[in-house]
C-alpha atoms as a PDB file:
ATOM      1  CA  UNK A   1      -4.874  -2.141  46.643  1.00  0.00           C
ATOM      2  CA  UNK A   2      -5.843   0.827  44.844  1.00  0.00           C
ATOM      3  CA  UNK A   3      -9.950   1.705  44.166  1.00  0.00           C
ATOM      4  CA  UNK A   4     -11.853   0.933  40.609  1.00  0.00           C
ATOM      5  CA  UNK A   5     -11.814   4.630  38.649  1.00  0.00           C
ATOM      6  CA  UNK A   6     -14.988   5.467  37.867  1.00  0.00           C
ATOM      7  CA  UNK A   7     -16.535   4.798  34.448  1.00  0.00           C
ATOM      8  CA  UNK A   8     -16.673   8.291  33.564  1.00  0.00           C
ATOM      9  CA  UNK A   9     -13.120   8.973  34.548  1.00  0.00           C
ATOM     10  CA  UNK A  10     -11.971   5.623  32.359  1.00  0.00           C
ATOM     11  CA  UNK A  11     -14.320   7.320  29.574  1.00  0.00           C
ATOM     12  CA  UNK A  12     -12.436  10.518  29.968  1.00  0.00           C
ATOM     13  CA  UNK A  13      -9.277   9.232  29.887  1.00  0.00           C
ATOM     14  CA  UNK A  14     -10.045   6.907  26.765  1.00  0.00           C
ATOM     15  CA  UNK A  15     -10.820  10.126  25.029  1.00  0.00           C
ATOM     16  CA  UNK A  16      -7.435  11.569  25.831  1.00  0.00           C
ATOM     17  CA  UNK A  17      -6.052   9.212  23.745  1.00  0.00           C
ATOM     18  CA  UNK A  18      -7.519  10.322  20.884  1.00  0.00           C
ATOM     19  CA  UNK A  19      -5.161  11.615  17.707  1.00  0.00           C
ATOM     20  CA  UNK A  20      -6.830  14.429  15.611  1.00  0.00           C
ATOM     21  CA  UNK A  21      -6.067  14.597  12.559  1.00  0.00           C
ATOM     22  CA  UNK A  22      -4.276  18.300  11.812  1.00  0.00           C
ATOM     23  CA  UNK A  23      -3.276  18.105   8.124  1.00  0.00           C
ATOM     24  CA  UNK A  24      -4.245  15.162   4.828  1.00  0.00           C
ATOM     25  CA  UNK A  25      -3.069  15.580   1.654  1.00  0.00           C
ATOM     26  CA  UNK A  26      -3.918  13.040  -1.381  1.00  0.00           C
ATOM     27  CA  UNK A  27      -0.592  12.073  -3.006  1.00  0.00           C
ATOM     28  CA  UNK A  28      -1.956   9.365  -5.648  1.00  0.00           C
ATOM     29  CA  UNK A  29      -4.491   7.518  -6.632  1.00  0.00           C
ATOM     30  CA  UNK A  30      -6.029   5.929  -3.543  1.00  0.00           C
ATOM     31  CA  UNK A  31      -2.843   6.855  -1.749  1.00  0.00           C
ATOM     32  CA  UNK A  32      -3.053   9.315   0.958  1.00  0.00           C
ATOM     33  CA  UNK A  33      -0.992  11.344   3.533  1.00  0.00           C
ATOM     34  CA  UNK A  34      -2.091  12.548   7.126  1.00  0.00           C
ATOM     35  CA  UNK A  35      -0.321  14.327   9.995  1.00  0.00           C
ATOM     36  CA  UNK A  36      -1.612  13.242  13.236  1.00  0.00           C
ATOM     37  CA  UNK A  37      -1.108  14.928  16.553  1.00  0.00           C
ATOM     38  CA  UNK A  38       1.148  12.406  19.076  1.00  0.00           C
ATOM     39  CA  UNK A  39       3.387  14.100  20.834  1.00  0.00           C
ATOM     40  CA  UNK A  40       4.904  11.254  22.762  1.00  0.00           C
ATOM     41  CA  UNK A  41       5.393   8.567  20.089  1.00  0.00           C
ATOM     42  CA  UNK A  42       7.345  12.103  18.205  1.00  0.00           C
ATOM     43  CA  UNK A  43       9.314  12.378  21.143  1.00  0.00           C
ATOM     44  CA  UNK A  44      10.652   8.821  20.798  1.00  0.00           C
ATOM     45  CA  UNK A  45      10.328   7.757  17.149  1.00  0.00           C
ATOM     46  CA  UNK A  46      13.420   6.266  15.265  1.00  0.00           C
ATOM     47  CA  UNK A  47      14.089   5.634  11.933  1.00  0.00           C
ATOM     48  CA  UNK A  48      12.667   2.149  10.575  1.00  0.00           C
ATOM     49  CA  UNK A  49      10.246   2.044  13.075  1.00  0.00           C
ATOM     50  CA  UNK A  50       5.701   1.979  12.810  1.00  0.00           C
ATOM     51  CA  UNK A  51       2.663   2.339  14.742  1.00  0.00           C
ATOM     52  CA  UNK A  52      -0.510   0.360  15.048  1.00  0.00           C
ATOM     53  CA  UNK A  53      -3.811   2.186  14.840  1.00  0.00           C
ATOM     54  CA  UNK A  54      -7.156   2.028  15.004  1.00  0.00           C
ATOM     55  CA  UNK A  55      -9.957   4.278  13.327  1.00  0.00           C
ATOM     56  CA  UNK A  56     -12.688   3.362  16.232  1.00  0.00           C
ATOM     57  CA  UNK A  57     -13.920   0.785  18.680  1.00  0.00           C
ATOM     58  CA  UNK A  58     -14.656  -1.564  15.739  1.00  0.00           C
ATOM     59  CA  UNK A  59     -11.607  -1.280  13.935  1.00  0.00           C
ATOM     60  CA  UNK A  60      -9.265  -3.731  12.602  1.00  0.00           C
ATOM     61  CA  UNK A  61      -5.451  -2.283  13.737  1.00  0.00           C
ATOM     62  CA  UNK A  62      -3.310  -1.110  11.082  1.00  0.00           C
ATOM     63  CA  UNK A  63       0.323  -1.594  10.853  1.00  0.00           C
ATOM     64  CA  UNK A  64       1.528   2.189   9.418  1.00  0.00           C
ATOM     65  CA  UNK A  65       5.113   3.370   8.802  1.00  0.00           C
ATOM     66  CA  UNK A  66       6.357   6.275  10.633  1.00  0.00           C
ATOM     67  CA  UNK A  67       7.239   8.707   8.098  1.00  0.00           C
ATOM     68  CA  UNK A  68       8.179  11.524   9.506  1.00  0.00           C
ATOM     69  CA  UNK A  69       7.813  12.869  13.531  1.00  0.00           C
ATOM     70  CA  UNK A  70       8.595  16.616  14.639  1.00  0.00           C
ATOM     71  CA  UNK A  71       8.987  18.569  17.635  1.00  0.00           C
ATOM     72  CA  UNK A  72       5.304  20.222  17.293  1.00  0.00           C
ATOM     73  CA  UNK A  73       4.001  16.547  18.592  1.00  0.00           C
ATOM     74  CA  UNK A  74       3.174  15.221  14.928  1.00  0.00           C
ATOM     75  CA  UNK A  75       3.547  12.315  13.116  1.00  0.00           C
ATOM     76  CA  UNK A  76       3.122  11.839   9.605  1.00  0.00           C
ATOM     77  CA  UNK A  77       2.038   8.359   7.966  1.00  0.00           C
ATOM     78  CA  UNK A  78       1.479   7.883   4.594  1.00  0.00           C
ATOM     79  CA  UNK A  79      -0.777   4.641   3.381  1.00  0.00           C
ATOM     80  CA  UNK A  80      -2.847   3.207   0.285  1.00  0.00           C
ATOM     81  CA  UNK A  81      -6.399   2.650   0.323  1.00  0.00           C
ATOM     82  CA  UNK A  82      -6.404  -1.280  -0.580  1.00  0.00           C
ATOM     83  CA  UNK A  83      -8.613  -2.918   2.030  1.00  0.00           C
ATOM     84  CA  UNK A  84     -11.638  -2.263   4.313  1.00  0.00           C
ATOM     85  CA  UNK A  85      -9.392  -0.810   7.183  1.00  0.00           C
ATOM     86  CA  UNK A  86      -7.153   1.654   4.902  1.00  0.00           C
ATOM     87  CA  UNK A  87     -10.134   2.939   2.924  1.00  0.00           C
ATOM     88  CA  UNK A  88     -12.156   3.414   6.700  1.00  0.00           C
ATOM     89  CA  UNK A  89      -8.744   5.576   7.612  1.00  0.00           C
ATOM     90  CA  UNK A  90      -9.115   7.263   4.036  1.00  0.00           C
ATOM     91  CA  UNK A  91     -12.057   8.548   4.940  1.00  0.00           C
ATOM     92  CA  UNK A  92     -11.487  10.185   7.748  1.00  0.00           C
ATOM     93  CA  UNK A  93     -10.293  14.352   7.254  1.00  0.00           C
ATOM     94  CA  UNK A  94      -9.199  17.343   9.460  1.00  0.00           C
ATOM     95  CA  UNK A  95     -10.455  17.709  12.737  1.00  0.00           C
ATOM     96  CA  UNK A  96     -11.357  14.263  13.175  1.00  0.00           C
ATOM     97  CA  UNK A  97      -9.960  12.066  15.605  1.00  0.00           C
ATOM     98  CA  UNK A  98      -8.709   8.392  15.092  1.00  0.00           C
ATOM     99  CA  UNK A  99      -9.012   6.469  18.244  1.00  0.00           C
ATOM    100  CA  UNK A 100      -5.580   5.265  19.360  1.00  0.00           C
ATOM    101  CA  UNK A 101      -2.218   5.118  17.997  1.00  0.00           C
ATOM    102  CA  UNK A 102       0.399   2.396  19.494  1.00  0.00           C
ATOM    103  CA  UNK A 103       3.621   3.034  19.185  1.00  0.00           C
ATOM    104  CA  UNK A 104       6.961   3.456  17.918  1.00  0.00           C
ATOM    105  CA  UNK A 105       6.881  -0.240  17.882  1.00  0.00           C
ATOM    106  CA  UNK A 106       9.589  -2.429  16.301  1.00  0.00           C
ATOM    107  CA  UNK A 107      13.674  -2.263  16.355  1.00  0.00           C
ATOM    108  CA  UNK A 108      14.856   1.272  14.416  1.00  0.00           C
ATOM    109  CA  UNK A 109      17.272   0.889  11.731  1.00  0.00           C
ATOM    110  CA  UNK A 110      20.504   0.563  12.567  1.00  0.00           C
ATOM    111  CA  UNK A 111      21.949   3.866  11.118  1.00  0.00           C
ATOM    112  CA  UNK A 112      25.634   4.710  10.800  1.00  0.00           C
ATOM    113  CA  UNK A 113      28.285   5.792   8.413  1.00  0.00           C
ATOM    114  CA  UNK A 114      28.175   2.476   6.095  1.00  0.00           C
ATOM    115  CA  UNK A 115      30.127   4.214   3.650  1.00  0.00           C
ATOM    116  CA  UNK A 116      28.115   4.174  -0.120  1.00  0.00           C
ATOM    117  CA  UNK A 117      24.754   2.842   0.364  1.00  0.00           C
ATOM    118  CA  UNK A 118      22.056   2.182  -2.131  1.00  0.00           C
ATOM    119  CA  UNK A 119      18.059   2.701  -0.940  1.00  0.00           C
ATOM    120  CA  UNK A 120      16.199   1.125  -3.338  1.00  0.00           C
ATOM    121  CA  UNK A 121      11.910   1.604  -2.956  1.00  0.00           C
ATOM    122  CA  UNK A 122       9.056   1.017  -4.746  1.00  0.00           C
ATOM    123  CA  UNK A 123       5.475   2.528  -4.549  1.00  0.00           C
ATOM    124  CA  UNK A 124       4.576   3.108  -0.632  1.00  0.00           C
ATOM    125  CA  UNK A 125       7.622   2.041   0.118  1.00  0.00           C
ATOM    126  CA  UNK A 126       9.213   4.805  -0.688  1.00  0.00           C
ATOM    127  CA  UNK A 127       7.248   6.191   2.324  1.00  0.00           C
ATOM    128  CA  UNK A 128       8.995   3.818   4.915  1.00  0.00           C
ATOM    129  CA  UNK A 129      12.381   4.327   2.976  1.00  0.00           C
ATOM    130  CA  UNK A 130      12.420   8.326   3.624  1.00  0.00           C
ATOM    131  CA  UNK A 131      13.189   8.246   6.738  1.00  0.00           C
ATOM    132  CA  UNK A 132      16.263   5.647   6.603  1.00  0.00           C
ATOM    133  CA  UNK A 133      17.336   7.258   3.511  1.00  0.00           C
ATOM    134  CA  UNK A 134      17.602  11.081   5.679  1.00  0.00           C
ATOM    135  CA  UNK A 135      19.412   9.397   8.845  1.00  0.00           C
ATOM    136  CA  UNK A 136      21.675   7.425   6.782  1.00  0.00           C
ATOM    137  CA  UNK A 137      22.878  10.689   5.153  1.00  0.00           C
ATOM    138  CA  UNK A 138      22.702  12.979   8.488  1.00  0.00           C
ATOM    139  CA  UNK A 139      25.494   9.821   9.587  1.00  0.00           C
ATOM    140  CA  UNK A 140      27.552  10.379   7.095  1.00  0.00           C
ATOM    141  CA  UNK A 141      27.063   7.749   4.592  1.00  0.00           C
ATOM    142  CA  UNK A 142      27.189   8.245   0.575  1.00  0.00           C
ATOM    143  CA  UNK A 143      23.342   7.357  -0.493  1.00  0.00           C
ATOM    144  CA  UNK A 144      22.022   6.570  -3.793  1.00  0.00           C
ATOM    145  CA  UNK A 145      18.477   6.497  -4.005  1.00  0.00           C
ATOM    146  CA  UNK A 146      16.493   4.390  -6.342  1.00  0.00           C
ATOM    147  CA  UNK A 147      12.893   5.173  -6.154  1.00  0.00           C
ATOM    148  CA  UNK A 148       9.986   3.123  -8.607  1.00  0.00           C
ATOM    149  CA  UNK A 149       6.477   3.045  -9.101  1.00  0.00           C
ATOM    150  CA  UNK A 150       4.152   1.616 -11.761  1.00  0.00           C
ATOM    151  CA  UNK A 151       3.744   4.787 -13.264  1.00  0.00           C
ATOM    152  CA  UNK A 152       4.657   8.603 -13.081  1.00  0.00           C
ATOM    153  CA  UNK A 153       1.529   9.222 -11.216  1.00  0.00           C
ATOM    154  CA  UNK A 154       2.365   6.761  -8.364  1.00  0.00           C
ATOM    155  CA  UNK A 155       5.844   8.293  -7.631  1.00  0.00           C
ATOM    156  CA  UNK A 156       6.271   9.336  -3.993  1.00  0.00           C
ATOM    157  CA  UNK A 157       8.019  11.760  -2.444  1.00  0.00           C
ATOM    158  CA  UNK A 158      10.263  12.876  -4.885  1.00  0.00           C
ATOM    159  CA  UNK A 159      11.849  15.904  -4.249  1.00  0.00           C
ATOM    160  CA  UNK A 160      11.874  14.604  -0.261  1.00  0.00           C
ATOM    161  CA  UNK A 161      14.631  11.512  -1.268  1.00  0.00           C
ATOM    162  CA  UNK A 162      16.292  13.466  -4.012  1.00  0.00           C
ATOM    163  CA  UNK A 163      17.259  16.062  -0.764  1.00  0.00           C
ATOM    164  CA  UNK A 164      18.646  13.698   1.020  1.00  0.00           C
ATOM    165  CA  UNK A 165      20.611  11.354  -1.678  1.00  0.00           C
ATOM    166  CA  UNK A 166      24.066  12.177  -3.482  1.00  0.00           C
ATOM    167  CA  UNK A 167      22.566  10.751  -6.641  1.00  0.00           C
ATOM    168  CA  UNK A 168      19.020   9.832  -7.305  1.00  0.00           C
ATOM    169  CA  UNK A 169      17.556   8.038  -9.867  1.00  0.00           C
ATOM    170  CA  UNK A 170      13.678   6.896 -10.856  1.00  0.00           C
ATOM    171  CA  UNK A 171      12.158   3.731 -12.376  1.00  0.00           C
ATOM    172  CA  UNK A 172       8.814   3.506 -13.788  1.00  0.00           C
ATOM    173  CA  UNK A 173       7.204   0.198 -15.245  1.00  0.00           C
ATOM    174  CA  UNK A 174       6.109   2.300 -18.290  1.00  0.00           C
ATOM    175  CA  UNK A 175       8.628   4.245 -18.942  1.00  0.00           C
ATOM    176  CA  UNK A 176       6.569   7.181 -17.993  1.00  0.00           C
ATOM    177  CA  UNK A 177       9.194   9.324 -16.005  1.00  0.00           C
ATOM    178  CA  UNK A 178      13.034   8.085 -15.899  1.00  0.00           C
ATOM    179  CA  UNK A 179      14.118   4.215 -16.668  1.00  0.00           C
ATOM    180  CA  UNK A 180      12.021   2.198 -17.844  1.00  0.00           C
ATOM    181  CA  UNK A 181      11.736  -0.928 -15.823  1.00  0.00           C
ATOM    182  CA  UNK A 182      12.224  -1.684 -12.317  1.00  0.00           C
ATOM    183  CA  UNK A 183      14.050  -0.080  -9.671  1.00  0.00           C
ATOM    184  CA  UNK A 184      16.218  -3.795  -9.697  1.00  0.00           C
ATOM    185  CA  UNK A 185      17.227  -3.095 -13.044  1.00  0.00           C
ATOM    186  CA  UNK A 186      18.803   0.473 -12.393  1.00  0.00           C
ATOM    187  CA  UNK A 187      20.426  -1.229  -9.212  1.00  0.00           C
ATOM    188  CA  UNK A 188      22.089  -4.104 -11.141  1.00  0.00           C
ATOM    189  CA  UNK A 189      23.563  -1.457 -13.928  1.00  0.00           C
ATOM    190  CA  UNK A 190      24.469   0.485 -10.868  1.00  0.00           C
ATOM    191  CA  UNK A 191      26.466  -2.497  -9.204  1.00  0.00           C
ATOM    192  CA  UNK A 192      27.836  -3.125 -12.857  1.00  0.00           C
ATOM    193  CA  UNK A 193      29.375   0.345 -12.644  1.00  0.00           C
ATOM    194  CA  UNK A 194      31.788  -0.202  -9.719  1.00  0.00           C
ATOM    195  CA  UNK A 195      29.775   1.623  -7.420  1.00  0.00           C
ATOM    196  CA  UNK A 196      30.734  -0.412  -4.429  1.00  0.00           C
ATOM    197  CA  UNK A 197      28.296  -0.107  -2.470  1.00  0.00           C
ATOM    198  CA  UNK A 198      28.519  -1.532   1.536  1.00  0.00           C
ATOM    199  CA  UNK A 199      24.932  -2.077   1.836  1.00  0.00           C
ATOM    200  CA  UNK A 200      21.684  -1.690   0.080  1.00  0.00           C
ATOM    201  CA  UNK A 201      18.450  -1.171   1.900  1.00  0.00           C
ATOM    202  CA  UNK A 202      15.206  -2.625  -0.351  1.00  0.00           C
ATOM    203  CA  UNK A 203      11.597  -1.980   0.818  1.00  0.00           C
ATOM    204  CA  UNK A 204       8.800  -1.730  -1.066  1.00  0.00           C
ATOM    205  CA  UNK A 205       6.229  -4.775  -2.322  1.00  0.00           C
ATOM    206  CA  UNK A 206       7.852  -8.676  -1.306  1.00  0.00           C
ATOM    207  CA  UNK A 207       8.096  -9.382  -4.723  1.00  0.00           C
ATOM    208  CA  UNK A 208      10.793  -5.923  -5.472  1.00  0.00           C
ATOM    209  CA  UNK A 209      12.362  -7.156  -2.135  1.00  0.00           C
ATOM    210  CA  UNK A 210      12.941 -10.444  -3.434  1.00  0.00           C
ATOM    211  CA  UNK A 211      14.430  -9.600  -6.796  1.00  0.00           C
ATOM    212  CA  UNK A 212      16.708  -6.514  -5.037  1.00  0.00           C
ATOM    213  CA  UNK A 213      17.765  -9.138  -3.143  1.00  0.00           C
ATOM    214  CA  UNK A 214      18.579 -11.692  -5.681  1.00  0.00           C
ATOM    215  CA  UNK A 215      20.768  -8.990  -7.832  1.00  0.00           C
ATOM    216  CA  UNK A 216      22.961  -8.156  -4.744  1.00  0.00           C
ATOM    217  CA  UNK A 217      23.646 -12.240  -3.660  1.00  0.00           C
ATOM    218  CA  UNK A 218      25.819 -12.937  -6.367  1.00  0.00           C
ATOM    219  CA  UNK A 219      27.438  -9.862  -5.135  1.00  0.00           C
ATOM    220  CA  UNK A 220      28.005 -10.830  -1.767  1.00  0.00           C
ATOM    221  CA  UNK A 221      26.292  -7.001  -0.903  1.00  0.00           C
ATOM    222  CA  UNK A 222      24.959  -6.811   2.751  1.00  0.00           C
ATOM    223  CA  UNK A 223      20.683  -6.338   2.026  1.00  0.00           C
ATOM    224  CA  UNK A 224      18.414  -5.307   4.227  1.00  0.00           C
ATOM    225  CA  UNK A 225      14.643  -5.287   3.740  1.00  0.00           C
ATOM    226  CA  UNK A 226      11.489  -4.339   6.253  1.00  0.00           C
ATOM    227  CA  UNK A 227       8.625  -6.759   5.970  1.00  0.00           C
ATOM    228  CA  UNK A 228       4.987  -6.081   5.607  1.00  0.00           C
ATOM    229  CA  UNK A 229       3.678  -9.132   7.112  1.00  0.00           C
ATOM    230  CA  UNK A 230      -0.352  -9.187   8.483  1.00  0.00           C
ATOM    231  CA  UNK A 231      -0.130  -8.020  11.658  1.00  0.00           C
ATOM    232  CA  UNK A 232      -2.269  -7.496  15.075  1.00  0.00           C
ATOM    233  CA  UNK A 233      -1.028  -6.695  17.960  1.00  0.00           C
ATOM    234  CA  UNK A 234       2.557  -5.624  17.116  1.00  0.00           C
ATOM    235  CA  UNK A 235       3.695  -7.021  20.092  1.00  0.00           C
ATOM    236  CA  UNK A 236       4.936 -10.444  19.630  1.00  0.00           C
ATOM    237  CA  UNK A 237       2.152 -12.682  21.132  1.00  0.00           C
ATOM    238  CA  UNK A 238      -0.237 -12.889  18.970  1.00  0.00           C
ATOM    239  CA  UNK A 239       2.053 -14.458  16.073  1.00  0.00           C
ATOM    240  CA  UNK A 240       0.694 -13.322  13.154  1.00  0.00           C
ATOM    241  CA  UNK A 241       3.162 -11.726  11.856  1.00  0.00           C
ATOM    242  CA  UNK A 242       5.722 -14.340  12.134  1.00  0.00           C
ATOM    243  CA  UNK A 243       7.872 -15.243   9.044  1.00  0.00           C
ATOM    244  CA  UNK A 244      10.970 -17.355   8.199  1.00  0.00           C
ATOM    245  CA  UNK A 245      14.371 -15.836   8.255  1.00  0.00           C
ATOM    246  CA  UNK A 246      17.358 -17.853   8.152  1.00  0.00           C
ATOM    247  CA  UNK A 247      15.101 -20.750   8.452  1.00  0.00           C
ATOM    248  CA  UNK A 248      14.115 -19.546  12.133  1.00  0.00           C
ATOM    249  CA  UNK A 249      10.376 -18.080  12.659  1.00  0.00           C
ATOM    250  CA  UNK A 250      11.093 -14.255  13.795  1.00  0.00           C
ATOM    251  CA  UNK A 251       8.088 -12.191  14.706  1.00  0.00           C
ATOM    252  CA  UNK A 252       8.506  -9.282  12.249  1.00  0.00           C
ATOM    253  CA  UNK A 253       6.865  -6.730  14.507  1.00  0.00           C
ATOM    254  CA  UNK A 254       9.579  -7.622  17.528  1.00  0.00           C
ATOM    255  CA  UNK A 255      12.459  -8.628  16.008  1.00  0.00           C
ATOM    256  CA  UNK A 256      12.234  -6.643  12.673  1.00  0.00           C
ATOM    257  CA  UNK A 257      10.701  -5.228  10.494  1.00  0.00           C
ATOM    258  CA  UNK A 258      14.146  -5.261   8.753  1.00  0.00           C
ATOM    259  CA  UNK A 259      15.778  -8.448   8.569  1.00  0.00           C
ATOM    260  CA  UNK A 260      18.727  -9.844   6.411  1.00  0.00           C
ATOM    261  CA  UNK A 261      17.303 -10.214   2.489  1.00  0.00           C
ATOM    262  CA  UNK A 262      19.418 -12.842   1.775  1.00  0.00           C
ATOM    263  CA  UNK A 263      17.788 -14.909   4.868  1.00  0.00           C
ATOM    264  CA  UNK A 264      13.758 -14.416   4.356  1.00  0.00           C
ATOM    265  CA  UNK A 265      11.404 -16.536   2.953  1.00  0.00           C
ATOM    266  CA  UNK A 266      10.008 -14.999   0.286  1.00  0.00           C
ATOM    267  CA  UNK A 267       7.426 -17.100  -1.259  1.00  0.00           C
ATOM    268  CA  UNK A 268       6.154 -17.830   2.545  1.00  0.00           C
ATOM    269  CA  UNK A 269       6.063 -14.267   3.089  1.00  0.00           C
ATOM    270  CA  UNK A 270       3.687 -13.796   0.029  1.00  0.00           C
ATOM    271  CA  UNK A 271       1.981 -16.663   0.591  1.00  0.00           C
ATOM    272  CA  UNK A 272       0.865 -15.603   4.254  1.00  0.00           C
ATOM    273  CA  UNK A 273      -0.251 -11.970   2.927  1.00  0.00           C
ATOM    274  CA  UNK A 274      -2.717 -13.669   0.256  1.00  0.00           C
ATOM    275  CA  UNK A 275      -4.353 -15.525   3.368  1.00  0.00           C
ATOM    276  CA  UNK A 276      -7.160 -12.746   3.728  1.00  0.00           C
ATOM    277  CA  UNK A 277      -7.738 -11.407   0.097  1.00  0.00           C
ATOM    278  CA  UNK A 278     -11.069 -13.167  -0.303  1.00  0.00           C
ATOM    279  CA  UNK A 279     -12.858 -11.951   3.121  1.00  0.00           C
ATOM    280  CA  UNK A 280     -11.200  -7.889   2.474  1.00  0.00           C
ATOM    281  CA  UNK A 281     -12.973  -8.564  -0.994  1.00  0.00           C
ATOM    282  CA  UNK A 282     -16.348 -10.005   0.593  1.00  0.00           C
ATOM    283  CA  UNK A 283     -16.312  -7.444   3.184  1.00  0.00           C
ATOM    284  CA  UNK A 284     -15.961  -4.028   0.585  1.00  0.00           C
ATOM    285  CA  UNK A 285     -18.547  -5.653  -1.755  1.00  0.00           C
ATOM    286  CA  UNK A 286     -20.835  -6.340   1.211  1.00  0.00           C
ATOM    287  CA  UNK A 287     -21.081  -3.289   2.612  1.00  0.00           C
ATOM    288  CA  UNK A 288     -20.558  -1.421  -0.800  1.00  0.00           C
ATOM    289  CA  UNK A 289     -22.702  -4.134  -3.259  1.00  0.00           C
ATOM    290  CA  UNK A 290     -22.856  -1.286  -6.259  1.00  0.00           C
ATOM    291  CA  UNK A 291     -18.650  -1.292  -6.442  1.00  0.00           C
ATOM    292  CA  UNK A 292     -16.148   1.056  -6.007  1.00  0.00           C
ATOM    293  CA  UNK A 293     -14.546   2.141  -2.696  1.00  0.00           C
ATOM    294  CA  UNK A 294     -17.164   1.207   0.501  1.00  0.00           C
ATOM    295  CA  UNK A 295     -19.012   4.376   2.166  1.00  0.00           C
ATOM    296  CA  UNK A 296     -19.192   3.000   5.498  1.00  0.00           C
ATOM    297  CA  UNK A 297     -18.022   5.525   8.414  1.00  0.00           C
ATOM    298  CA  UNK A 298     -17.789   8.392   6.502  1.00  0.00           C
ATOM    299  CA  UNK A 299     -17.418  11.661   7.696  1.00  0.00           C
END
């Protein structure tokens, strides 16, 4: 049996865990980008797939998207500041180091020559669609982007998709930049239009999921969405990311994120996300009583 390490060498190696922060950009209101130094999650990151972090010892973990990973041993995540543990990551800026990074966790995307495919995103979403939307087309396949946000201001990552798609078109609630409408809208017209498309990827808020996905049933079009469930360990035992597909609990962070649209629970899905509104509300106004974004951990 092998000998205890010493404390200081089990402090020394916690602290070679440590991700520094090399580049941040703000993209949006309250939406931010940051390129993080982890050379091996780079080495083995697929399309489709996240990490879990955590800013410090008394951090919550945060489920992130892998956005993009390169052979300099960086990762890039992009995320919106909309509770406690995404405005604590906000926050943070160059040079600093955020604690530990698991990961890539969950199944990649299952990329191949589909033939025409139609990626359809809204708001972050658009962040976890990149990637799919790049290896789809380095396969071979015919993709037609469809990316959405409330607003011109909120777009992401537009010149990034329209690089990688054979046609590309934007939706914005107010009409601000492109249709007017949703991103569902432009996909029905699309489907209208004899585009024939094999499969259509959706990922962006549950409620765009749910609608993409209820335009292509009638269709009989193969969907595929990646849930955003609450989630902990990212692992598969804790179970809190579970959700109902096919009328079967999966554990999203194990056997998805991307399931079959047509299959997932919708409402349950959006029910389960509501469950900690209140106490992310109590918390920011508790440690930030005159309003606005809390100050705690800054740096």
């Amino acid at each position: 049996m092998s000998k205890s390490k010493p404390a200081t060498q089990l402090k020394a190696e916690t602290k070679t865990n440590t991700h520094k922060i090399i580049a941040k950009q703000d993209l949006a209101s309250n939406i931010k980008q940051i390129q993080v130094l982890a050379p091996e999650i780079a080495q083995k990151a697929k399309a489709g797939q996240f990490v879990i972090l955590r800013v410090h010892e008394d951090s919550e973990r945060i489920p992130l998207t892998l956005v993009t990973w390169d052979n300099d041993g960086t990762i890039t995540l992009i995320f919106q500041e909309v509770g406690y543990s995404t405005i604590e990551l906000g926050k943070l800026t160059v040079g600093d180091e955020i604690l530990n990074i698991a990961g890539p966790l969950g199944k990649p995307s299952e990329i191949k020559n589909y033939g025409k495919v139609a990626v359809v995103c809204g708001g972050v979403g658009t962040a976890a669609a990149y990637p799919i939307a790049k290896a789809l087309k380095e396969a071979g396949s015919t993709v037609i982007s469809i990316i959405g946000a409330r607003n011109q201001q909120l777009l992401l990552l537009e010149e990034e998709m329209a690089k990688v798609s054979d046609e590309f078109f934007i939706s914005t609630d107010d009409g601000s930049k492109g249709h007017k409408g949703f991103v569902s809208d432009v996909l029905k017209t699309l489907i209208d239009k004899n585009y024939g498309f094999a499969t259509v990827y959706a990922i962006g808020p549950p409620i765009m999921m749910k609608v993409a996905s209820d335009v292509t049933r009638p269709y009989k079009i193969k969907t595929i969405v990646s849930l955003n469930p609450i989630m902990v360990d990212g692992m598969g035992m804790c179970g809190a990311c579970r959700v109902a597909v096919a009328n079967q609990t999966k554990f999203a962070c194990v056997d998805g994120p991307e399931f079959d649209a047509h299959q997932v629970d919708f409402k349950e899905l959006m029910q389960r996300l509501k469950g900690y509104v209140p106490e992310e509300k109590s918390i920011i106004q508790h440690l930030n009583p005159l309003g606005g974004k809390c100050t705690c951990h800054q740096h």
